[in-house]
C-alpha atoms as a PDB file:
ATOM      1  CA  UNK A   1      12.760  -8.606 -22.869  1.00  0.00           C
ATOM      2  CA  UNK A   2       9.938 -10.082 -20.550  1.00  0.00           C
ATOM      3  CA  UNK A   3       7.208  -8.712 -18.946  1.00  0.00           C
ATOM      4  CA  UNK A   4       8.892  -7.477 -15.520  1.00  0.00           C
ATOM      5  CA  UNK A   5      11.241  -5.377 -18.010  1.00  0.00           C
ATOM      6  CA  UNK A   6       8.525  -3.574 -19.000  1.00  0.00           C
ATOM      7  CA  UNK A   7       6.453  -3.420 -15.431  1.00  0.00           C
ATOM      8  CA  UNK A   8       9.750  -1.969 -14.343  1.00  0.00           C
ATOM      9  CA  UNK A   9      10.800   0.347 -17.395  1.00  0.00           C
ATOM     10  CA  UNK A  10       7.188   1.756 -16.857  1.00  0.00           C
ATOM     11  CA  UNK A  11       7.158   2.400 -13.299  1.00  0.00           C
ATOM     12  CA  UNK A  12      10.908   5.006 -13.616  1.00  0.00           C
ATOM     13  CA  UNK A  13       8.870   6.606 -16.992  1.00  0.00           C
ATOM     14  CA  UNK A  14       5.773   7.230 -15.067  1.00  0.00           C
ATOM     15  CA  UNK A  15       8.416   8.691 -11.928  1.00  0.00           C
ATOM     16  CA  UNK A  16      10.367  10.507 -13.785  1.00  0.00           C
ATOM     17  CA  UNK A  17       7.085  12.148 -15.421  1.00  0.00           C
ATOM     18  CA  UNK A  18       5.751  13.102 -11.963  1.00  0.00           C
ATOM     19  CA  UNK A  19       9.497  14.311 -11.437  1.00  0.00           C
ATOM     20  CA  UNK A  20      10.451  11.693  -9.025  1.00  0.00           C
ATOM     21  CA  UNK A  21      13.062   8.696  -8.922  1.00  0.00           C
ATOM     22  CA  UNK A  22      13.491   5.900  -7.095  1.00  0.00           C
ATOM     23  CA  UNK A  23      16.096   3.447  -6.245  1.00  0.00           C
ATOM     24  CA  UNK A  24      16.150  -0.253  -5.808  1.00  0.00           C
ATOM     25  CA  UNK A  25      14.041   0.132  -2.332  1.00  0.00           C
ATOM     26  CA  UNK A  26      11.772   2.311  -3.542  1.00  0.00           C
ATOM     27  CA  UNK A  27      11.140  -0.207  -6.729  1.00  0.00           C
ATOM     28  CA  UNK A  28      10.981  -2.912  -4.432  1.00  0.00           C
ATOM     29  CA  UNK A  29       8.136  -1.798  -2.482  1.00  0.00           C
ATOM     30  CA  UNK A  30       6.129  -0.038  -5.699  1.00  0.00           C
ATOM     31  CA  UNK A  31       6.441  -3.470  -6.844  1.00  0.00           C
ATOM     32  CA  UNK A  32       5.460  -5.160  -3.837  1.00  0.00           C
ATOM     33  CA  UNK A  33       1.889  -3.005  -4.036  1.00  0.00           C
ATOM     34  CA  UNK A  34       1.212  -3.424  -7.290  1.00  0.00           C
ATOM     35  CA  UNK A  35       1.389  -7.239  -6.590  1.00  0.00           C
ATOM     36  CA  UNK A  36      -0.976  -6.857  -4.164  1.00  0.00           C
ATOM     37  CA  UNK A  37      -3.499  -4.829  -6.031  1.00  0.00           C
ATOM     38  CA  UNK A  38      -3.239  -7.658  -9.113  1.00  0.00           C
ATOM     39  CA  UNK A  39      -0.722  -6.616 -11.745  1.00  0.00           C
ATOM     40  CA  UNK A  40       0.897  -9.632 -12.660  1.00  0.00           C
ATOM     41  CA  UNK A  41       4.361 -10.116 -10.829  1.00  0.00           C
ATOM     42  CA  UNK A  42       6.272 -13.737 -10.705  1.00  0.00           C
ATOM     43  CA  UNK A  43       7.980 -12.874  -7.231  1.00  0.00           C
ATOM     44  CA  UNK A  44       7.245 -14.063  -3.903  1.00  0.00           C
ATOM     45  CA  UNK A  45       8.276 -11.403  -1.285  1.00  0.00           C
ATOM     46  CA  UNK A  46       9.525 -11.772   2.650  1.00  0.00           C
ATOM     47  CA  UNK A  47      10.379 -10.046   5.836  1.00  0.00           C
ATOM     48  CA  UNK A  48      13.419  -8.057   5.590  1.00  0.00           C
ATOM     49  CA  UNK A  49      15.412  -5.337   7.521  1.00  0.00           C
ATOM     50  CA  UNK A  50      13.804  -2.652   5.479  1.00  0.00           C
ATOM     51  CA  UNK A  51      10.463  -4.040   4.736  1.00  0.00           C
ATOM     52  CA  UNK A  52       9.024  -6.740   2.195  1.00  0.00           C
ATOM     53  CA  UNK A  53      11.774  -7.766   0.084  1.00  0.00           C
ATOM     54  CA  UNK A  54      11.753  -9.901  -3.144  1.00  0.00           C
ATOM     55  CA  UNK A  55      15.595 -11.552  -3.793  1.00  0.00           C
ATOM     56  CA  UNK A  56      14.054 -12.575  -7.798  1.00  0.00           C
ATOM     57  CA  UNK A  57      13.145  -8.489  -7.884  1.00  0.00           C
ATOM     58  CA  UNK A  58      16.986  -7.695  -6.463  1.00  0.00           C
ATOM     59  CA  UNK A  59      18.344 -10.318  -9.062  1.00  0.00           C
ATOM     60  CA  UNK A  60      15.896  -8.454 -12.105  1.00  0.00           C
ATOM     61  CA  UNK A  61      17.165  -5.104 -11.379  1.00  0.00           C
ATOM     62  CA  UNK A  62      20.968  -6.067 -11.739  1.00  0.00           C
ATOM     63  CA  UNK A  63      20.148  -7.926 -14.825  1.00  0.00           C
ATOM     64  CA  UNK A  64      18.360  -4.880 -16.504  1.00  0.00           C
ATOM     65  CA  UNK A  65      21.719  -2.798 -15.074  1.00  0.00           C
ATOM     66  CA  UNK A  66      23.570  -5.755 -16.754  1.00  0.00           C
ATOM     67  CA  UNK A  67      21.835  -5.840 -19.768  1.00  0.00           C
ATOM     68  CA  UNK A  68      21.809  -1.448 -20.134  1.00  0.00           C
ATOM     69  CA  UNK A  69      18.336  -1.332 -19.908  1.00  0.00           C
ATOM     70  CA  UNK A  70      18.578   0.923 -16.751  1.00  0.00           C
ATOM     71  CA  UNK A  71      21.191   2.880 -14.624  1.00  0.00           C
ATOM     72  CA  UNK A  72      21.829   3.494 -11.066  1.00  0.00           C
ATOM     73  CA  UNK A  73      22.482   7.153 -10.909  1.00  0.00           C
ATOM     74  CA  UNK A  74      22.466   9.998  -8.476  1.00  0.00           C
ATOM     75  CA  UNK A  75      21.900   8.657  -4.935  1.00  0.00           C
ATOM     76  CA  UNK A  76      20.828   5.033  -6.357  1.00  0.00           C
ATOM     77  CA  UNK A  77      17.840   6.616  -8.445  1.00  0.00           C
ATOM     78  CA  UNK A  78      17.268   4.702 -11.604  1.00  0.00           C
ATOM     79  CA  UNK A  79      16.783   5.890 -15.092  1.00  0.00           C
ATOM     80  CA  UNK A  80      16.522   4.524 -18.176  1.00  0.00           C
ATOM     81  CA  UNK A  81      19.646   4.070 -19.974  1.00  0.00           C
ATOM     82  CA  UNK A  82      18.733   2.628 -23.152  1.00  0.00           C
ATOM     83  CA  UNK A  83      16.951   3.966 -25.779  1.00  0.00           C
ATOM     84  CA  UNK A  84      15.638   1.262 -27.770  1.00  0.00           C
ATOM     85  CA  UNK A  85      14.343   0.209 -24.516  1.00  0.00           C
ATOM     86  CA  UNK A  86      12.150   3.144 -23.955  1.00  0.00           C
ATOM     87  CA  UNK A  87      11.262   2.624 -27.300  1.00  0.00           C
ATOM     88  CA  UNK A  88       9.957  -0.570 -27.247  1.00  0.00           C
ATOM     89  CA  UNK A  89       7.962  -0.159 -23.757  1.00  0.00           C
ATOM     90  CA  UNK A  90       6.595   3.186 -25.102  1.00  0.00           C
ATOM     91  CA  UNK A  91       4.568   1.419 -27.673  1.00  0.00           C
ATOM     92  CA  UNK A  92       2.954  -1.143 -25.410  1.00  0.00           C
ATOM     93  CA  UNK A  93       1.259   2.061 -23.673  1.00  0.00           C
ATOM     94  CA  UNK A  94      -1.733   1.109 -25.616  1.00  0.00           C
ATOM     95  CA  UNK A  95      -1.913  -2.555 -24.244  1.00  0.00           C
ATOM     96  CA  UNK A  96      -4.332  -3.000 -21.493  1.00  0.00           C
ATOM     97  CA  UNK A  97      -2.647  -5.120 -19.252  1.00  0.00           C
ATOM     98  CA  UNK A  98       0.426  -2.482 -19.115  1.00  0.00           C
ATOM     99  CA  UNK A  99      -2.436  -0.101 -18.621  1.00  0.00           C
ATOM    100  CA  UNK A 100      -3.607  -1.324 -15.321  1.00  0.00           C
ATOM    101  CA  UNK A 101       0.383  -1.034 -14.123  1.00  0.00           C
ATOM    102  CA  UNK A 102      -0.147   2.717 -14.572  1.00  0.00           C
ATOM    103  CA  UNK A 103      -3.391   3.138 -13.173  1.00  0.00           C
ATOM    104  CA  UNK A 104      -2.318   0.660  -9.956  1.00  0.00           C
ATOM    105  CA  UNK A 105       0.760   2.553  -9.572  1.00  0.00           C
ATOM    106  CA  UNK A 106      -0.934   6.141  -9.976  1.00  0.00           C
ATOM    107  CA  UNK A 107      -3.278   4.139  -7.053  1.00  0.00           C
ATOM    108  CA  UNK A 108      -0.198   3.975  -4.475  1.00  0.00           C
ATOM    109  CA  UNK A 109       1.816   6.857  -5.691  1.00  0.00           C
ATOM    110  CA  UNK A 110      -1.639   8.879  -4.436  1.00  0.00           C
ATOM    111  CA  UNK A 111      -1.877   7.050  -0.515  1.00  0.00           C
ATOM    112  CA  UNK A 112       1.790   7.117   0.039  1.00  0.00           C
ATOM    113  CA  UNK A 113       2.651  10.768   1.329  1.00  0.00           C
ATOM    114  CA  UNK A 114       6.464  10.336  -0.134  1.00  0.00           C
ATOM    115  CA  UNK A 115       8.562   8.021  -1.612  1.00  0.00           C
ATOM    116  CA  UNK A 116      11.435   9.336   0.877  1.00  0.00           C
ATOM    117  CA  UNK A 117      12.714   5.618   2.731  1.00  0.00           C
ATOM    118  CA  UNK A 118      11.107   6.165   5.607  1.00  0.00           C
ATOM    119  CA  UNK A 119       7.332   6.471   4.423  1.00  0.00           C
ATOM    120  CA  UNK A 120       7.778   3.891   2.237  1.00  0.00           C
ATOM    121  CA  UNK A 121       8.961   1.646   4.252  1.00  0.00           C
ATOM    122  CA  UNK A 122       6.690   2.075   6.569  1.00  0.00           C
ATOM    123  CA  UNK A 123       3.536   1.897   4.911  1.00  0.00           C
ATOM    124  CA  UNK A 124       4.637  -1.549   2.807  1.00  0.00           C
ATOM    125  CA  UNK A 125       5.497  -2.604   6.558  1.00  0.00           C
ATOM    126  CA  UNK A 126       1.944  -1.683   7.783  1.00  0.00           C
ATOM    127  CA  UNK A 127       0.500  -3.336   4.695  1.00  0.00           C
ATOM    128  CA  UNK A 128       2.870  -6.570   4.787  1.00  0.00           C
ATOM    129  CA  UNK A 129       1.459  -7.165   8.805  1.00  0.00           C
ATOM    130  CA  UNK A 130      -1.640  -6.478   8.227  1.00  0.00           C
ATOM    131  CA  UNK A 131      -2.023  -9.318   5.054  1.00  0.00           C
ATOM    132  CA  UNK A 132       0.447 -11.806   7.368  1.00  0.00           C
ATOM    133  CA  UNK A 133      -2.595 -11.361  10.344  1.00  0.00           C
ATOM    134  CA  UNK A 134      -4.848 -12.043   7.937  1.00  0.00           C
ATOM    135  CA  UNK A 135      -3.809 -14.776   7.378  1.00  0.00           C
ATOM    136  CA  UNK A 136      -3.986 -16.584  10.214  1.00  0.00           C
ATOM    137  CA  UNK A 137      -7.004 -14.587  11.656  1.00  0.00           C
ATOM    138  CA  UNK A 138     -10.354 -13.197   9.953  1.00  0.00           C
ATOM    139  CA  UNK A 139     -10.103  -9.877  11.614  1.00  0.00           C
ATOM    140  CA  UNK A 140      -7.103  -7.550  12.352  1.00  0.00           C
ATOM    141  CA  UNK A 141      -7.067  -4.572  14.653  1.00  0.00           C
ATOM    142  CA  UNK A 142      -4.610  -1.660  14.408  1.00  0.00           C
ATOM    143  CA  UNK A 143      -3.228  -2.724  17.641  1.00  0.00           C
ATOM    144  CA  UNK A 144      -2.526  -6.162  16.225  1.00  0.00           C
ATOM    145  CA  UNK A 145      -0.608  -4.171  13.267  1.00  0.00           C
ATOM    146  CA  UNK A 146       1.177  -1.736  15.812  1.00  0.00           C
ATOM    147  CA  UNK A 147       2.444  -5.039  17.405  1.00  0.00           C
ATOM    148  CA  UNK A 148       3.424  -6.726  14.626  1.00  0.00           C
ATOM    149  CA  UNK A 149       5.189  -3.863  13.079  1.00  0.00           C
ATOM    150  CA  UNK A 150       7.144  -3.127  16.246  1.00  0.00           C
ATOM    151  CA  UNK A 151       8.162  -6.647  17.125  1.00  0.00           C
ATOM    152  CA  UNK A 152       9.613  -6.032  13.572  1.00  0.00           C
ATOM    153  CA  UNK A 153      10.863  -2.409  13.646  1.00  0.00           C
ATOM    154  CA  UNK A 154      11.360  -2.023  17.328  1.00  0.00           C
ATOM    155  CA  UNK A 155      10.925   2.276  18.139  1.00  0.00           C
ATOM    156  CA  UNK A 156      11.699   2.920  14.561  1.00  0.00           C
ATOM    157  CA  UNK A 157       8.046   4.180  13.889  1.00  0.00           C
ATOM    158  CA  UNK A 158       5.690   5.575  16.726  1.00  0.00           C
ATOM    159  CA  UNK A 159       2.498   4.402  17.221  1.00  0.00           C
ATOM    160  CA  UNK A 160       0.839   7.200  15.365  1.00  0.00           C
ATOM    161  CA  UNK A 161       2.643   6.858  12.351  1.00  0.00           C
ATOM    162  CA  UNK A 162       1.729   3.246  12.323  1.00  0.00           C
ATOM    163  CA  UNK A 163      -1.832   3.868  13.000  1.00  0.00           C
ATOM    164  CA  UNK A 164      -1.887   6.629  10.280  1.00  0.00           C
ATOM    165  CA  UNK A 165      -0.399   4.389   7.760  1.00  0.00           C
ATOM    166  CA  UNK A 166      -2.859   1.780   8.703  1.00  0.00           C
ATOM    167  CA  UNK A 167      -5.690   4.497   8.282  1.00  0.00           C
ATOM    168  CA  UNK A 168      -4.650   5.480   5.099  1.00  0.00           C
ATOM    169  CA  UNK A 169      -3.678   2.686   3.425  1.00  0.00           C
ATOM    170  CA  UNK A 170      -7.315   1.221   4.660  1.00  0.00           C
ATOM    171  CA  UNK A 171      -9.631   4.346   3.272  1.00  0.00           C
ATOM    172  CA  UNK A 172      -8.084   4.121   0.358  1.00  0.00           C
ATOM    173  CA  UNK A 173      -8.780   0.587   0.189  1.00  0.00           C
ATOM    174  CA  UNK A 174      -5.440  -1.130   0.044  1.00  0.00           C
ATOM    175  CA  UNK A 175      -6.077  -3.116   2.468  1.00  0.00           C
ATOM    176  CA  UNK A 176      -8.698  -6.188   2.750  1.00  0.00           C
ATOM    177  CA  UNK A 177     -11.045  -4.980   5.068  1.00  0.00           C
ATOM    178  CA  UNK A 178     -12.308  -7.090   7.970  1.00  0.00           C
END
């Protein structure tokens, strides 16, 4: 087992303690933030129909299904399927560095107002335009994000919802300010 096992066997323990599940999107976004706010993850991410999308994240998940370490059930949620697993990630609750996964995670799970599709698709969208403008300029405005988030999702999210997401994801500072 490698680090991303355990990064991922973490992340459906500390769901399934706050009595929620999530399913390869879900994990891919999670994932996607906690990248951003420094936990250690090998995998690039890109523009994709349903938000920032790693392909080495897609391939880790099937080999952890592969391997029994987790299961796809009900509705795509995943679960951990093997005990010795559990087990083994269970006692590295103690090491620092799996620490910080935790406390970033407890850090997104608190801004994002669901982990229904929608919202978090939308805020990792929001938060994916915003670091691509920054990129290229030194300061974004919400209207740059609203643009760049609707030459990506066309109507799918009104302007309010974008500007929200912006807001929140930027006062609880996961986002670079300007």
């Amino acid at each position: 087992m490698n680090h991303m096992d355990y990064v991922i066997g973490i992340l459906i323990k500390e769901l399934r303690a706050k009595n929620e599940s999530a399913g390869k999107i879900q994990l891919q976004k999670l994932i996607y933030f906690l990248k951003y706010l420094g936990v250690k993850i090998p995998y690039g991410y890109v523009v994709a129909k349903y938000g920032p999308y790693s392909s080495e994240l897609s391939k880790k998940l099937n080999e952890m299904e592969f391997n029994d370490y987790i299961k796809s059930i009900h509705n795509y949620n995943y679960e951990i399927s093997s005990q010795n697993f559990e087990e083994k990630f269970y006692s590295l609750e103690s090491d620092s560095k799996y620490n910080n996964v935790i406390t970033q995670f407890n850090r997104v799970f608190n801004v994002l107002p669901s982990l229904e599709f929608d919202d978090i698709e939308l805020y990792s969208t929001v938060h994916y335009c915003y670091n691509s403008l920054k990129v290229v300029k030194d300061s974004v405005s919400i209207e740059e994000v609203t643009q760049e988030v609707k030459k990506w999702k066309d109507d799918k999210f009104s302007d309010e919802e974008i500007k929200n997401a912006f807001d929140k994801l930027s006062t609880n500072n996961l986002l670079v300010k300007n």
